[in-house]
Protein backbone atom coordinates (compact mmCIF):
# COMPACT_ATOMS: atom_id res chain seq x y z
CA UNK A 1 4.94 172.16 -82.64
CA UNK A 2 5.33 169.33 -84.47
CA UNK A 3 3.59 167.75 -87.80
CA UNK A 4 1.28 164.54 -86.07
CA UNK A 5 -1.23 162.84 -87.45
CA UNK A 6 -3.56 164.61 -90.16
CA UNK A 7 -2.82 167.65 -88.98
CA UNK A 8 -0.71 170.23 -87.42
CA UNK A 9 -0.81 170.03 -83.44
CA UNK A 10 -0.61 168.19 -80.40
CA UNK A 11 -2.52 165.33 -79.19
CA UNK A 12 -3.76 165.64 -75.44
CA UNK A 13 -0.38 163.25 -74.26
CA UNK A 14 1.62 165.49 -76.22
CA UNK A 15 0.01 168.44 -74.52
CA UNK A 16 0.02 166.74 -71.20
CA UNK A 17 3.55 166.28 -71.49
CA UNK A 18 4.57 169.74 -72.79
CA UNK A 19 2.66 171.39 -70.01
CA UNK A 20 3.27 168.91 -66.89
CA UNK A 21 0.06 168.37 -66.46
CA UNK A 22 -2.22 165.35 -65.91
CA UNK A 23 -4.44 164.15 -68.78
CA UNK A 24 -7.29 163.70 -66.45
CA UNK A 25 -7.05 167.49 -65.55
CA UNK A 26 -6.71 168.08 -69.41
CA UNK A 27 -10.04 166.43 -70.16
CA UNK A 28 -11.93 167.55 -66.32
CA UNK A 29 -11.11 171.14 -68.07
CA UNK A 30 -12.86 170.42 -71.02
CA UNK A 31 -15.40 168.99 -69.52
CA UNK A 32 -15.96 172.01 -67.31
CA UNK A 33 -15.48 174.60 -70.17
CA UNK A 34 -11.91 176.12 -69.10
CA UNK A 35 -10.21 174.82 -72.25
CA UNK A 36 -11.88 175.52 -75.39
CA UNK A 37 -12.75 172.26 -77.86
CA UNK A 38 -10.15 171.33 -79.68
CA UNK A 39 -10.34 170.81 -83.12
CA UNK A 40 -10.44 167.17 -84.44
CA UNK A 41 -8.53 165.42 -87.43
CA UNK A 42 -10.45 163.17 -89.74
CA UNK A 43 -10.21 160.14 -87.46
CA UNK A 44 -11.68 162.02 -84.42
CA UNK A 45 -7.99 162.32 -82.69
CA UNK A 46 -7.85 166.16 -80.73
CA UNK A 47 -5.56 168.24 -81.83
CA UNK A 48 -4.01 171.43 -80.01
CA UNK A 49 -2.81 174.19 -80.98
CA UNK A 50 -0.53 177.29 -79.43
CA UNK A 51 -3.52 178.93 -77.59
CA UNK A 52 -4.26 175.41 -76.17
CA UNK A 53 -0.78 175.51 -75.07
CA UNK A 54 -0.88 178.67 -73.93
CA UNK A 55 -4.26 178.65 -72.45
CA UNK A 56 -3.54 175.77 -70.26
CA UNK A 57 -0.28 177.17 -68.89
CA UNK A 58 -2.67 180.15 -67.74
CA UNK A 59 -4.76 177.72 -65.66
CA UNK A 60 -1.87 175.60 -64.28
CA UNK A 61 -0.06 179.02 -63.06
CA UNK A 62 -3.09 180.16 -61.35
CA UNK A 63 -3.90 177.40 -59.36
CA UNK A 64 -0.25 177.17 -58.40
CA UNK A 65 -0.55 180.63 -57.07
CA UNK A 66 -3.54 179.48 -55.18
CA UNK A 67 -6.97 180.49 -57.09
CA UNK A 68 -9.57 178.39 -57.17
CA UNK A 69 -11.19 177.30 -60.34
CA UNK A 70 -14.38 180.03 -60.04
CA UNK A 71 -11.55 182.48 -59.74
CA UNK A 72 -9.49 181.05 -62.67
CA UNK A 73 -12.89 180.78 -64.63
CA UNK A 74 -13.36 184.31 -63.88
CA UNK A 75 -10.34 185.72 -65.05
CA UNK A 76 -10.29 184.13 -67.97
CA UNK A 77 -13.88 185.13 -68.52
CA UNK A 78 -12.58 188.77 -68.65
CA UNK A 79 -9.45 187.77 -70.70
CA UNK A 80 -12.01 185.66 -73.10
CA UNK A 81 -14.66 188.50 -73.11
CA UNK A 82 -11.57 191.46 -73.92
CA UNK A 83 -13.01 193.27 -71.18
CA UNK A 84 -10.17 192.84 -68.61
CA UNK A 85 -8.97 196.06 -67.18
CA UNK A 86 -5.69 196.35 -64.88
CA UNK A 87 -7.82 197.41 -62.13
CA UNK A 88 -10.49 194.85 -62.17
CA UNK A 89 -7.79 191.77 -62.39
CA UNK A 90 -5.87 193.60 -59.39
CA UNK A 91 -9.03 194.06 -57.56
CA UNK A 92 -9.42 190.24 -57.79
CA UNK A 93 -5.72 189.24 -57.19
CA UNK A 94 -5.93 191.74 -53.98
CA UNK A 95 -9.17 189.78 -52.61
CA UNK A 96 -6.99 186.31 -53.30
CA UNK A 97 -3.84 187.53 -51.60
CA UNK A 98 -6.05 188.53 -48.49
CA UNK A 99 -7.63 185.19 -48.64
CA UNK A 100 -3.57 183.51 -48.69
CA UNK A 101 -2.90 185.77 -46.10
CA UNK A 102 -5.71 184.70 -43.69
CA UNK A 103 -4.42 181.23 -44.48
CA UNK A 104 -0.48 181.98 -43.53
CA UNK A 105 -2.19 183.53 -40.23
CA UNK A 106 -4.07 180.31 -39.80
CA UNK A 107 -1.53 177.88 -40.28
CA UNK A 108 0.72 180.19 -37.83
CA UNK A 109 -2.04 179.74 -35.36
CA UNK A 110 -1.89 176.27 -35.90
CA UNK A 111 1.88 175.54 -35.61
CA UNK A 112 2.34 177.37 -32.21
CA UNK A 113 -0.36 175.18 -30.57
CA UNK A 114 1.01 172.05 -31.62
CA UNK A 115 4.83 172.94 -30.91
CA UNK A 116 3.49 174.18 -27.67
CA UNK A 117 1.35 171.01 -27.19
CA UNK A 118 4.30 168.85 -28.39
CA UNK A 119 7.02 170.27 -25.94
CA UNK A 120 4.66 169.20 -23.40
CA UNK A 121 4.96 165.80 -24.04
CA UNK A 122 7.57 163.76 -22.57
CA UNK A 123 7.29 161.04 -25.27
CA UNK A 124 7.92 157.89 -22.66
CA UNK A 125 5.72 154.99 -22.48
CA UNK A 126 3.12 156.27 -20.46
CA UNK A 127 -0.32 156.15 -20.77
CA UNK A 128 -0.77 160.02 -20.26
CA UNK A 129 -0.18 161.65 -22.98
CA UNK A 130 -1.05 166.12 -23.30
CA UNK A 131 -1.55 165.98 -27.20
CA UNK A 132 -4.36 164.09 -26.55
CA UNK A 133 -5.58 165.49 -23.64
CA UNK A 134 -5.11 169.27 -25.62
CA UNK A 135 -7.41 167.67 -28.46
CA UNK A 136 -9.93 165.85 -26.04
CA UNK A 137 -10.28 168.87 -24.55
């Protein structure tokens, strides 16, 4: 990190910018207690440090992986709390992974209807049409 300001840190564009991720999402997780107050310099600027950094990398790679924010709030309860044990965090990423896998079986579902419903159309300018007939029906 870099000298800025008053202080050693990051501001929140500097940490936005370092981490890829939207300022708005920055501040909602403040708001929402995910990211912990950051300290403030004399003139009221925020200023982040490595476990900001480091914190918010956490969240961003758990919602790319698919948890929700109860789940991501979770784990870092037990990570925040030093109570985490191997087998409770794999307990909760097993429950997840069923969840994505109910999804995948889902969206399966769904793309063999609609190729099935979209080889039966002839695509000519007719008024009949069996994708909407399939979803009228």
């Amino acid at each position: 990190m870099r000298n800025h300001i008053s202080g050693k840190g990051l501001q929140r564009a500097e940490l936005a910018r370092l981490t890829g991720c939207n300022l708005e999402t920055i501040r909602y997780y403040e708001k929402i207690g995910m990211m912990p107050d950051p300290r403030r310099t004399g003139t009221g600027y925020r200023i982040y440090d490595d476990a900001h950094v480091s914190r918010l990398r956490f969240i961003l790679r758990a919602r790319e992986l698919g948890f929700s924010l109860d789940e991501v709030r979770g784990l870092l309860g037990l990570v925040d709390g030093g109570t985490q044990t191997c087998a409770e965090v794999k307990e909760r990423t097993e429950r997840h992974l069923a969840d994505v896998r109910a999804k995948i079986a889902d969206l399966k579902r769904i793309e063999k209807v609609l190729a099935k419903t979209a080889a039966q159309c002839s695509g000519d300018d007719v008024p009949e049409c069996p994708v909407l007939d399939a979803l009228a029906s």
